[in-house]
PDB file of N, CA and C in Angstrom:
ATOM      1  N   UNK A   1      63.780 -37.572 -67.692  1.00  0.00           N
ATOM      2  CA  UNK A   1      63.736 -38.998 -67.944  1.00  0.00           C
ATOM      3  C   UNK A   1      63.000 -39.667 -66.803  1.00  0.00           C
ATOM      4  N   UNK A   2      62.118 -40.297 -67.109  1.00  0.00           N
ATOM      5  CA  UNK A   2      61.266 -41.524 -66.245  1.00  0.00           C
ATOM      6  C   UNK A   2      61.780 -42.422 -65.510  1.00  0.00           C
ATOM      7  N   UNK A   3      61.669 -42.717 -64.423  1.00  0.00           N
ATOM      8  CA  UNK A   3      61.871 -43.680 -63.820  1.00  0.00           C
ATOM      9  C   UNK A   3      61.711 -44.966 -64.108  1.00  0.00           C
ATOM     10  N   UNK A   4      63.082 -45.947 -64.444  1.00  0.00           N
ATOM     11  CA  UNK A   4      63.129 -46.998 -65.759  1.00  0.00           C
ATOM     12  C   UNK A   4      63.023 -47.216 -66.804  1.00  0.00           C
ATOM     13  N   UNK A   5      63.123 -45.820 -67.313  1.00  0.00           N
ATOM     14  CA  UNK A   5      63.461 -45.845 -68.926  1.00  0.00           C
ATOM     15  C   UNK A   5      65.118 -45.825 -69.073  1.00  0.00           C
ATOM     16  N   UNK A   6      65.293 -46.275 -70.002  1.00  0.00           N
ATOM     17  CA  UNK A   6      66.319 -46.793 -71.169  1.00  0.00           C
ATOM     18  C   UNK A   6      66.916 -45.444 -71.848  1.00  0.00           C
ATOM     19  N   UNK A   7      68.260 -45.018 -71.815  1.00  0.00           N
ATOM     20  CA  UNK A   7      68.755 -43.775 -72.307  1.00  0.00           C
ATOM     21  C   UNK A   7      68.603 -45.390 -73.728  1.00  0.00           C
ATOM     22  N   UNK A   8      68.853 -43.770 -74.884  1.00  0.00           N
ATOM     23  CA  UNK A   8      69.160 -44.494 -76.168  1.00  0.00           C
ATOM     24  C   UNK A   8      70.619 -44.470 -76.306  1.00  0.00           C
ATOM     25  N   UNK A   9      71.194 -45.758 -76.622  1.00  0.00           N
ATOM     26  CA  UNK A   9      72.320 -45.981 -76.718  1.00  0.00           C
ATOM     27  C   UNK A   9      73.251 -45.095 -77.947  1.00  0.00           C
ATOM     28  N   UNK A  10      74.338 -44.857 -78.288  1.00  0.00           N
ATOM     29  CA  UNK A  10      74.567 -44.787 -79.374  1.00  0.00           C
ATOM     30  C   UNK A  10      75.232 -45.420 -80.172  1.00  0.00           C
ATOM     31  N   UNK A  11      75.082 -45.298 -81.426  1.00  0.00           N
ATOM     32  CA  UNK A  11      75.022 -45.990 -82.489  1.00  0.00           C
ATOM     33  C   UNK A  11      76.472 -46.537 -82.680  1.00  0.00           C
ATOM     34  N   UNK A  12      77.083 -47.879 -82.960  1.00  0.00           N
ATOM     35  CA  UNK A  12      78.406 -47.891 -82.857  1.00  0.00           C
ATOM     36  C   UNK A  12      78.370 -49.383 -83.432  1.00  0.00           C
ATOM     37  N   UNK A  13      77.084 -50.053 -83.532  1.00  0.00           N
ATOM     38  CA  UNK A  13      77.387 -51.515 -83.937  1.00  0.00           C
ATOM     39  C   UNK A  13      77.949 -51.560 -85.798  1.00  0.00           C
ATOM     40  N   UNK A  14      78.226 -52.977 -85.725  1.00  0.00           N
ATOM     41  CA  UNK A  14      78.636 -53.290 -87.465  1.00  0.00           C
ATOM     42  C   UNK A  14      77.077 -52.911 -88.090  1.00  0.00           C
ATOM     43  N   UNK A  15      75.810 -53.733 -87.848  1.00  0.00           N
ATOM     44  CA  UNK A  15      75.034 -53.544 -88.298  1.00  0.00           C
ATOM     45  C   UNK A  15      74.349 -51.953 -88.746  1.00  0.00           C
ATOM     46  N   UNK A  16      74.754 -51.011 -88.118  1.00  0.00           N
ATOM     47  CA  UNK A  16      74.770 -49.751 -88.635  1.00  0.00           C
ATOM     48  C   UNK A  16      75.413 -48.952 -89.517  1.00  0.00           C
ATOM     49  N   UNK A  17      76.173 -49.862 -89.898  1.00  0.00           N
ATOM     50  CA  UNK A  17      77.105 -49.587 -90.946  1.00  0.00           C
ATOM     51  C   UNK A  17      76.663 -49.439 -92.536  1.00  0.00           C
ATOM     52  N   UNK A  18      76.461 -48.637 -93.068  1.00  0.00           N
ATOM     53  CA  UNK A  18      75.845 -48.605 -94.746  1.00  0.00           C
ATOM     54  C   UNK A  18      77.162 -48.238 -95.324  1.00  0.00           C
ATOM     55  N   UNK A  19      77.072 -48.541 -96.688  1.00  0.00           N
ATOM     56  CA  UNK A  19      78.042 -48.038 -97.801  1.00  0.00           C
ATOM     57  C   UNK A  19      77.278 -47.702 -99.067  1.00  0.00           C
ATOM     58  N   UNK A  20      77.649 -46.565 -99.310  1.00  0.00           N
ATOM     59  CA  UNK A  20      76.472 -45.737-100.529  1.00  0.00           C
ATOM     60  C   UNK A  20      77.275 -46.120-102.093  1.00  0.00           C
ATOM     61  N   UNK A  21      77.232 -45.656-103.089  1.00  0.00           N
ATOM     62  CA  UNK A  21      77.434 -46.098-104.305  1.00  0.00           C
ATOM     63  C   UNK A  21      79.025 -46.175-104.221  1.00  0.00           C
ATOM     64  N   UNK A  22      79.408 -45.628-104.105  1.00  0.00           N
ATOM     65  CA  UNK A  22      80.972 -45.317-104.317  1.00  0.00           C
ATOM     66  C   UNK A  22      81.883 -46.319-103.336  1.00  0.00           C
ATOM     67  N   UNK A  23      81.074 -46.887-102.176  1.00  0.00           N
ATOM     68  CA  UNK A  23      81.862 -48.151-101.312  1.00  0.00           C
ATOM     69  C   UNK A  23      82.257 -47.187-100.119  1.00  0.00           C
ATOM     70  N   UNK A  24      81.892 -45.761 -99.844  1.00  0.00           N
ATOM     71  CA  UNK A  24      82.422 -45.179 -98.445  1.00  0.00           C
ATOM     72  C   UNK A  24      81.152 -45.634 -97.403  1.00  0.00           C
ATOM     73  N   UNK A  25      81.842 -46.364 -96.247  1.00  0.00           N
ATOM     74  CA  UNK A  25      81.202 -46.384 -95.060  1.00  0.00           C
ATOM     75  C   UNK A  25      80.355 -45.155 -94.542  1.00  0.00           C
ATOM     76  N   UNK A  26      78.962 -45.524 -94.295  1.00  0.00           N
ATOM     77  CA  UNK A  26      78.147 -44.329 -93.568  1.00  0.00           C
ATOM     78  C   UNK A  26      78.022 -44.911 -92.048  1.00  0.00           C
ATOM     79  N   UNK A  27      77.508 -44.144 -91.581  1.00  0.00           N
ATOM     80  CA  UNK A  27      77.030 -44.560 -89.876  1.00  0.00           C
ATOM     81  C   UNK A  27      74.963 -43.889 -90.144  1.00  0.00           C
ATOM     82  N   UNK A  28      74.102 -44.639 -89.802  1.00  0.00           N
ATOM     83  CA  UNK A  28      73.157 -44.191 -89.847  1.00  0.00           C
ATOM     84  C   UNK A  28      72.692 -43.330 -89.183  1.00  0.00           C
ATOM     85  N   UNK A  29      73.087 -43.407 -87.562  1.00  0.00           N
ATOM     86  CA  UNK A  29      72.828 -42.738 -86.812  1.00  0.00           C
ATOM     87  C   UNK A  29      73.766 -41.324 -86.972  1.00  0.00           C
ATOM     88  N   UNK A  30      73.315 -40.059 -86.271  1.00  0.00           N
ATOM     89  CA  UNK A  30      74.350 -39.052 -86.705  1.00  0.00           C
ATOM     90  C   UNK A  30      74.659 -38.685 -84.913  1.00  0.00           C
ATOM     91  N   UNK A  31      75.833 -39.096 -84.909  1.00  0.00           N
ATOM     92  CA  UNK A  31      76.940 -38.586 -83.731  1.00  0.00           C
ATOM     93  C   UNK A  31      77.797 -38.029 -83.700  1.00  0.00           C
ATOM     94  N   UNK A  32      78.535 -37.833 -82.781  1.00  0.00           N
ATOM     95  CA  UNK A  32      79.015 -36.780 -82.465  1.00  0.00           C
ATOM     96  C   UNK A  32      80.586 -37.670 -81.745  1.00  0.00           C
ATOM     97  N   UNK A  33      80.560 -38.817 -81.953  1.00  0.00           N
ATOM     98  CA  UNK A  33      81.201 -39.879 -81.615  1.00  0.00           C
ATOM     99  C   UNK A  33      82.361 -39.955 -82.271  1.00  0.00           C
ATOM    100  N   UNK A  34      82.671 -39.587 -83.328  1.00  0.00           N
ATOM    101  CA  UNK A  34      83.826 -39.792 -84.287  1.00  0.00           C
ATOM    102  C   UNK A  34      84.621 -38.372 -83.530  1.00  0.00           C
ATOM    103  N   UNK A  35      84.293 -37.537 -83.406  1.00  0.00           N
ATOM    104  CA  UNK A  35      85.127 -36.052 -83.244  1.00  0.00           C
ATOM    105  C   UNK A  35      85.320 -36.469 -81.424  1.00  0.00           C
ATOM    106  N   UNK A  36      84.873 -36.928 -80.928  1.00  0.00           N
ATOM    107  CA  UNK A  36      85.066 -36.890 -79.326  1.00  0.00           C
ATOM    108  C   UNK A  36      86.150 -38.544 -79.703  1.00  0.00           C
ATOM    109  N   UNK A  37      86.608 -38.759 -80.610  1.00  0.00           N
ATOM    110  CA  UNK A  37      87.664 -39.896 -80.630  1.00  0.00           C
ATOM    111  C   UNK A  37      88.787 -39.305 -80.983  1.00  0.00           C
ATOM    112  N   UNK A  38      88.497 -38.648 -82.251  1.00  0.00           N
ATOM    113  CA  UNK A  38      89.204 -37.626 -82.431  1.00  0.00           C
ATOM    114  C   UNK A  38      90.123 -36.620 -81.693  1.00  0.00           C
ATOM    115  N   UNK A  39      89.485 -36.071 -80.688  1.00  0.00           N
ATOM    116  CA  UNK A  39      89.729 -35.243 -80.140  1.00  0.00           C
ATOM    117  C   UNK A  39      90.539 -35.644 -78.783  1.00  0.00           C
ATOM    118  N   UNK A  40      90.064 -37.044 -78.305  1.00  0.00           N
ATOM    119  CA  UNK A  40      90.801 -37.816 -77.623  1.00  0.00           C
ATOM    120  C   UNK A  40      92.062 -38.015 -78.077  1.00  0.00           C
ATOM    121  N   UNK A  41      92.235 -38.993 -79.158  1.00  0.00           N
ATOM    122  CA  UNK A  41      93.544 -39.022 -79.397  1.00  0.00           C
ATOM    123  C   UNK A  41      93.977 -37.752 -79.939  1.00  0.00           C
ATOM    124  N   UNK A  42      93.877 -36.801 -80.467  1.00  0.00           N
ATOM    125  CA  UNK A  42      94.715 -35.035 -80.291  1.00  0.00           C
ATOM    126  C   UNK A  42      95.485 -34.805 -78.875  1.00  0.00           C
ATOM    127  N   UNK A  43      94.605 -35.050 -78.741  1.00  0.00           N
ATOM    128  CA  UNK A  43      94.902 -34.459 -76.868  1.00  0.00           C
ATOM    129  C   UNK A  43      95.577 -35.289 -76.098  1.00  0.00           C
ATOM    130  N   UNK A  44      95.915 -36.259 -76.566  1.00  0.00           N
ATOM    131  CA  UNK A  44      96.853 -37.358 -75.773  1.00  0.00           C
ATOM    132  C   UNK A  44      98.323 -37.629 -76.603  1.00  0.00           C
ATOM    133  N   UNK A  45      98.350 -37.079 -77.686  1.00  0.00           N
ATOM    134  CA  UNK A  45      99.064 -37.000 -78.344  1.00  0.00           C
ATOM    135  C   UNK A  45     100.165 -35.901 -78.186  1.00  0.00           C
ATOM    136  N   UNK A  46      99.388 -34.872 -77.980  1.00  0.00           N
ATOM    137  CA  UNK A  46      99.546 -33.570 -77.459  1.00  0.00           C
ATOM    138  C   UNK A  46     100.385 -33.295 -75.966  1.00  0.00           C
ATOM    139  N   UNK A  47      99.588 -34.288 -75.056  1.00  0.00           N
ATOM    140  CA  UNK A  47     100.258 -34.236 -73.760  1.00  0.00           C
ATOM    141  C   UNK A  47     101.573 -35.490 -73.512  1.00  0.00           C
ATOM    142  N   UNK A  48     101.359 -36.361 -74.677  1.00  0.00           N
ATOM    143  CA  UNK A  48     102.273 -37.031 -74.607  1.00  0.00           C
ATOM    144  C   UNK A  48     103.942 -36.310 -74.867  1.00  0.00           C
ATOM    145  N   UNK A  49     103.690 -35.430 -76.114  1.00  0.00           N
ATOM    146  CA  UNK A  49     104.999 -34.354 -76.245  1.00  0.00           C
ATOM    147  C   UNK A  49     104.975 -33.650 -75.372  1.00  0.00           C
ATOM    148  N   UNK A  50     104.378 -32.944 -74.690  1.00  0.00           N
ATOM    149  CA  UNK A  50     103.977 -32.233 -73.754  1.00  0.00           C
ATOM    150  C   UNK A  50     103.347 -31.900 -72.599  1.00  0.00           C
ATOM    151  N   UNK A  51     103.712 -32.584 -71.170  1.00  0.00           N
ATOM    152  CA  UNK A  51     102.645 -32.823 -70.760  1.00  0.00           C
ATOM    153  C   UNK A  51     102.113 -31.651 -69.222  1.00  0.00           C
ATOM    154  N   UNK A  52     102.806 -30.311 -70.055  1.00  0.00           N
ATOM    155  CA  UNK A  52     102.395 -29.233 -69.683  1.00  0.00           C
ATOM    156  C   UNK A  52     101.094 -28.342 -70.368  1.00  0.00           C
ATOM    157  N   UNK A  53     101.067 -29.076 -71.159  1.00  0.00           N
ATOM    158  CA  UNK A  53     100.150 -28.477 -72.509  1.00  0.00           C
ATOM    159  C   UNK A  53      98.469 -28.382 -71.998  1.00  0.00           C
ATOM    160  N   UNK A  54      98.286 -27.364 -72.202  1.00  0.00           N
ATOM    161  CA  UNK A  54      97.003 -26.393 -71.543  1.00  0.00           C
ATOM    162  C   UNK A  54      96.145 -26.918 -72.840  1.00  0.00           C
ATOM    163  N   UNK A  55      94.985 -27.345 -72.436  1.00  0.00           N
ATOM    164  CA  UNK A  55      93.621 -27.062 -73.951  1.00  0.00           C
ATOM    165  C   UNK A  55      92.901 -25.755 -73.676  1.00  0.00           C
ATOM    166  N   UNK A  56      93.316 -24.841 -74.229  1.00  0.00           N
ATOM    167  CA  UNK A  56      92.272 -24.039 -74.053  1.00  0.00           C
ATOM    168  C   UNK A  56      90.865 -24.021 -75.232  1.00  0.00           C
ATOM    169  N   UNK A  57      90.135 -22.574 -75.303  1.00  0.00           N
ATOM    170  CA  UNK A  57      89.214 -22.550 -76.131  1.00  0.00           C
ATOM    171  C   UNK A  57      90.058 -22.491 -77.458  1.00  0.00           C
ATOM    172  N   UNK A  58      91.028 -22.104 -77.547  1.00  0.00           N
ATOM    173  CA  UNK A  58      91.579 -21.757 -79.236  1.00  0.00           C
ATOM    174  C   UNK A  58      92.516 -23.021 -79.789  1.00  0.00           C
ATOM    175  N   UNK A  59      92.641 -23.988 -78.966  1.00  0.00           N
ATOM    176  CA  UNK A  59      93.457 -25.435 -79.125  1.00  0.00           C
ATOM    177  C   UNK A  59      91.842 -26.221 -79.848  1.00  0.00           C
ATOM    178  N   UNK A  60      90.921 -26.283 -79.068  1.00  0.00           N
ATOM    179  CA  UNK A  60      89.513 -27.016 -79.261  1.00  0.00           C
ATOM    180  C   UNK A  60      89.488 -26.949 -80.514  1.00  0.00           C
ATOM    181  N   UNK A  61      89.080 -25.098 -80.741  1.00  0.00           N
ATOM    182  CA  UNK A  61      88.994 -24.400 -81.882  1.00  0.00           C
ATOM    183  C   UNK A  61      89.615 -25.624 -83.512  1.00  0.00           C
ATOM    184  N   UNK A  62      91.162 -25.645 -82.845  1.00  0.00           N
ATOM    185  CA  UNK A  62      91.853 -25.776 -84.272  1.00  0.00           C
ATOM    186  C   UNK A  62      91.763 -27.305 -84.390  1.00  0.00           C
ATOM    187  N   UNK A  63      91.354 -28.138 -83.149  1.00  0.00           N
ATOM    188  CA  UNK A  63      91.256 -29.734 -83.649  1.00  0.00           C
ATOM    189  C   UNK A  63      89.620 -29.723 -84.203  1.00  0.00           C
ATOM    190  N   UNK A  64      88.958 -28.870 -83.516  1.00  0.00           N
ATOM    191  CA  UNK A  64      87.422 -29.127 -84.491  1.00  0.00           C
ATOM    192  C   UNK A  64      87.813 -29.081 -86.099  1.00  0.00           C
ATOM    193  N   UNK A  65      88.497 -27.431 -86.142  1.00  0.00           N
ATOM    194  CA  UNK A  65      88.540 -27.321 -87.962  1.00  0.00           C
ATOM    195  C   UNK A  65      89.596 -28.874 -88.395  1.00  0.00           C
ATOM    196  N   UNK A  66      90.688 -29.092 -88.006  1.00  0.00           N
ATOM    197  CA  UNK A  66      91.701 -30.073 -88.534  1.00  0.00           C
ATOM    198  C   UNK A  66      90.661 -31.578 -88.965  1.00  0.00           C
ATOM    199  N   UNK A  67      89.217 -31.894 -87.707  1.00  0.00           N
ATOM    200  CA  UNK A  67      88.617 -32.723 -87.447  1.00  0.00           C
ATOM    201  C   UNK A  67      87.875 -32.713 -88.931  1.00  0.00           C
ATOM    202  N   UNK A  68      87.262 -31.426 -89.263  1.00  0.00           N
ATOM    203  CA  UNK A  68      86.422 -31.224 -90.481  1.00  0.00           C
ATOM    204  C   UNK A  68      87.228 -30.897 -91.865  1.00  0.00           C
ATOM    205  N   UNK A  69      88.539 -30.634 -91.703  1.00  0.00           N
ATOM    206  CA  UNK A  69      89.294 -30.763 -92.947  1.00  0.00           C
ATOM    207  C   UNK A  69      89.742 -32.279 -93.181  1.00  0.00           C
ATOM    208  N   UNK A  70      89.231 -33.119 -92.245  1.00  0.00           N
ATOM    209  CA  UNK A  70      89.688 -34.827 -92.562  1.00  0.00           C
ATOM    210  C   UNK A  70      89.020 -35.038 -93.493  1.00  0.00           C
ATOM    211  N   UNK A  71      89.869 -35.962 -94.590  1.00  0.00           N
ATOM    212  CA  UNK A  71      88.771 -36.689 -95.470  1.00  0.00           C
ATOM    213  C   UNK A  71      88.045 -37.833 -95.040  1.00  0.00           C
ATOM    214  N   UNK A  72      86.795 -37.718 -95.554  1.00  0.00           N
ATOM    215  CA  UNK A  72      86.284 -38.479 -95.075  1.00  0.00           C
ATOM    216  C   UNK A  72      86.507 -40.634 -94.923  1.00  0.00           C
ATOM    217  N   UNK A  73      87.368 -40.830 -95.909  1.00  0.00           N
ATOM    218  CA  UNK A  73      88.036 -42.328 -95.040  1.00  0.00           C
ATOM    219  C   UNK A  73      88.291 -42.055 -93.923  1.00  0.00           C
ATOM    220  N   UNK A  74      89.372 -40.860 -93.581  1.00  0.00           N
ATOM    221  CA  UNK A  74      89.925 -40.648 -92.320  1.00  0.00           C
ATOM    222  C   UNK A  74      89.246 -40.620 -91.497  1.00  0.00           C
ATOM    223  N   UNK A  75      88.060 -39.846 -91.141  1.00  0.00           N
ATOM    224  CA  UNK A  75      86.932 -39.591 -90.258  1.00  0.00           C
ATOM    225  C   UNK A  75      86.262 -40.946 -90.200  1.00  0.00           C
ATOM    226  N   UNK A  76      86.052 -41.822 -90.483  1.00  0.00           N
ATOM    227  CA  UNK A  76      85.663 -43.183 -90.669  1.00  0.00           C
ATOM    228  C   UNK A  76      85.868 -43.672 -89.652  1.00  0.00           C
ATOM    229  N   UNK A  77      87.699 -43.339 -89.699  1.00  0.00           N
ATOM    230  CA  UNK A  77      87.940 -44.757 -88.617  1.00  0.00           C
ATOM    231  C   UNK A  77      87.827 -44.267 -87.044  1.00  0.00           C
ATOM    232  N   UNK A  78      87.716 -43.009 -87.235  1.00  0.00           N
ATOM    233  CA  UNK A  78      87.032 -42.380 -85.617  1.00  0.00           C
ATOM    234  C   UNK A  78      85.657 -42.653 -85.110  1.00  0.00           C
ATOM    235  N   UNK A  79      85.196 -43.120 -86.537  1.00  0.00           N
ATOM    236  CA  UNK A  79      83.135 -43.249 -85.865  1.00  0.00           C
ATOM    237  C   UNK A  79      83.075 -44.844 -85.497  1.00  0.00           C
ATOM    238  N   UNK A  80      83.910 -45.684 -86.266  1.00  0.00           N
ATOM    239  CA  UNK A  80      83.819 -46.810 -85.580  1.00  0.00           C
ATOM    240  C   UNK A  80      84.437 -47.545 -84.608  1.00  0.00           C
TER     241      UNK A  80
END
């Protein structure tokens, strides 16, 4: 990166917001933003019962799949 350039922000405003035939919210941009919210609240949730509780690689593992078995309303309210 150049000296005084501008990282690109990511995508998070209302105005990025589409809804396709059926009325489900899209995000135009494609991030990675909804699962790192996700995964936040897992993990705080997690240490809140527990706050011995280790993340390892096989904890990650099972909130990625739980993340991608969400339906998609659910996953929604993590991207915005």
């Amino acid at each position: 990166m150049k000296v005084g350039e501008v990282r690109k922000r990511k995508c998070r405003d209302v105005n990025s917001l589409n809804e396709d035939m059926e009325g489900n919210r899209t995000i135009e941009c494609n991030t990675h933003y909804g699962f790192i919210s996700y995964f936040g609240a897992t993990v705080r949730k997690m240490k809140a019962t527990d706050a011995n509780t280790s993340i390892t690689r096989e904890v990650r593992r099972e909130i990625a799949t739980s993340f991608k078995n969400l339906p998609p309303k659910t996953k929604w309210k993590y991207k915005v």
